[in-house]
Protein backbone atom coordinates (compact mmCIF):
# COMPACT_ATOMS: atom_id res chain seq x y z
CA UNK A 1 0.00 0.00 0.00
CA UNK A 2 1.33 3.53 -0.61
CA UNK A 3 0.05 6.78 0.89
CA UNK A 4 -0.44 9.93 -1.20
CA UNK A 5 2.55 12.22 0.39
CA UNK A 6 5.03 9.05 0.42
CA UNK A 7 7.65 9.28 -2.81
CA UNK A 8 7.16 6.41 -5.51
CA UNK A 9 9.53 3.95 -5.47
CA UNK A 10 11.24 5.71 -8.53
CA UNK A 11 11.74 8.94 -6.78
CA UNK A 12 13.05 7.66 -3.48
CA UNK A 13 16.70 6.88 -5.59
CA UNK A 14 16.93 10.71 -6.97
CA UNK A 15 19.37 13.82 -6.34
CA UNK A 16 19.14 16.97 -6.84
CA UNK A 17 21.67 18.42 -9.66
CA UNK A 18 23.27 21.35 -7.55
CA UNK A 19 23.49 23.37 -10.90
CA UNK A 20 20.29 23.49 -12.41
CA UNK A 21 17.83 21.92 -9.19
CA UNK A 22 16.81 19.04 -11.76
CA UNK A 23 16.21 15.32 -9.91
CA UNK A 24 18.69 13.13 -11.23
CA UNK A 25 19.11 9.44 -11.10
CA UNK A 26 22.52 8.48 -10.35
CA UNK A 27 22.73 5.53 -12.21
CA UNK A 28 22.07 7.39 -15.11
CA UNK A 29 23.88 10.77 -14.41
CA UNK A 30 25.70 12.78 -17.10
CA UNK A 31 28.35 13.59 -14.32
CA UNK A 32 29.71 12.91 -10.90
CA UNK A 33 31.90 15.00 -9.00
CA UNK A 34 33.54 14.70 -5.28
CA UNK A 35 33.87 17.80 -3.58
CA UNK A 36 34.90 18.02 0.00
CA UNK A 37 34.03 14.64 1.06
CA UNK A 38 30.43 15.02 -0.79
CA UNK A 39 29.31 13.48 -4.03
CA UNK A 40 27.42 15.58 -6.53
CA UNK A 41 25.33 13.71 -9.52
CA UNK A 42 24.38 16.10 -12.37
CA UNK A 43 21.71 15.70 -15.01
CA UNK A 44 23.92 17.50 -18.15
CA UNK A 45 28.10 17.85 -18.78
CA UNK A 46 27.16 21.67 -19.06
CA UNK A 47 26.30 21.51 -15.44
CA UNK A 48 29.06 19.65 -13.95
CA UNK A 49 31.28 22.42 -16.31
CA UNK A 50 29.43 25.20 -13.87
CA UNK A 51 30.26 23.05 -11.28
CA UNK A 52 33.81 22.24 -12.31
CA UNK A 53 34.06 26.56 -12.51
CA UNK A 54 33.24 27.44 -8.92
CA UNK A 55 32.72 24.09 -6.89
CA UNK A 56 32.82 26.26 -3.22
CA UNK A 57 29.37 27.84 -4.91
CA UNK A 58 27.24 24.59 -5.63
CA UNK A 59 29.09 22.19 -2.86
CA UNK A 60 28.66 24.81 -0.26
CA UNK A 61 24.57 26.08 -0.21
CA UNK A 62 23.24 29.30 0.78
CA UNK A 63 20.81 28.89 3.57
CA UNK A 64 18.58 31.43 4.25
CA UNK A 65 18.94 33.57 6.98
């Protein structure tokens, strides 16, 4: 039985690209990157290039204040 807020058995496997905020399977990722101890899955190569560019922005998240 499922309920209606619990996350299909698809979904419960998915990341979020740090880029672009897309869900991302792993197993099928464009990219992976390590970054201080962290993996990071990505959905495109253009986003792991962003990535790549300024890792301290996307491996470190604002949080609201």
């Amino acid at each position: 039985m499922t309920y209606p807020n619990e996350p299909r058995s698809d979904e419960k496997a998915l990341v979020t690209d740090p880029v672009c905020g897309m869900k991302v399977d792993p197993a099928t990722a464009a990219a992976r990157r390590e970054y201080d101890g962290t993996t990071f899955w990505f959905c495109s190569t253009g986003c792991a290039d962003a990535f790549d560019a300024d890792p301290h922005r996307y491996g470190h998240p604002q949080t609201a204040d």
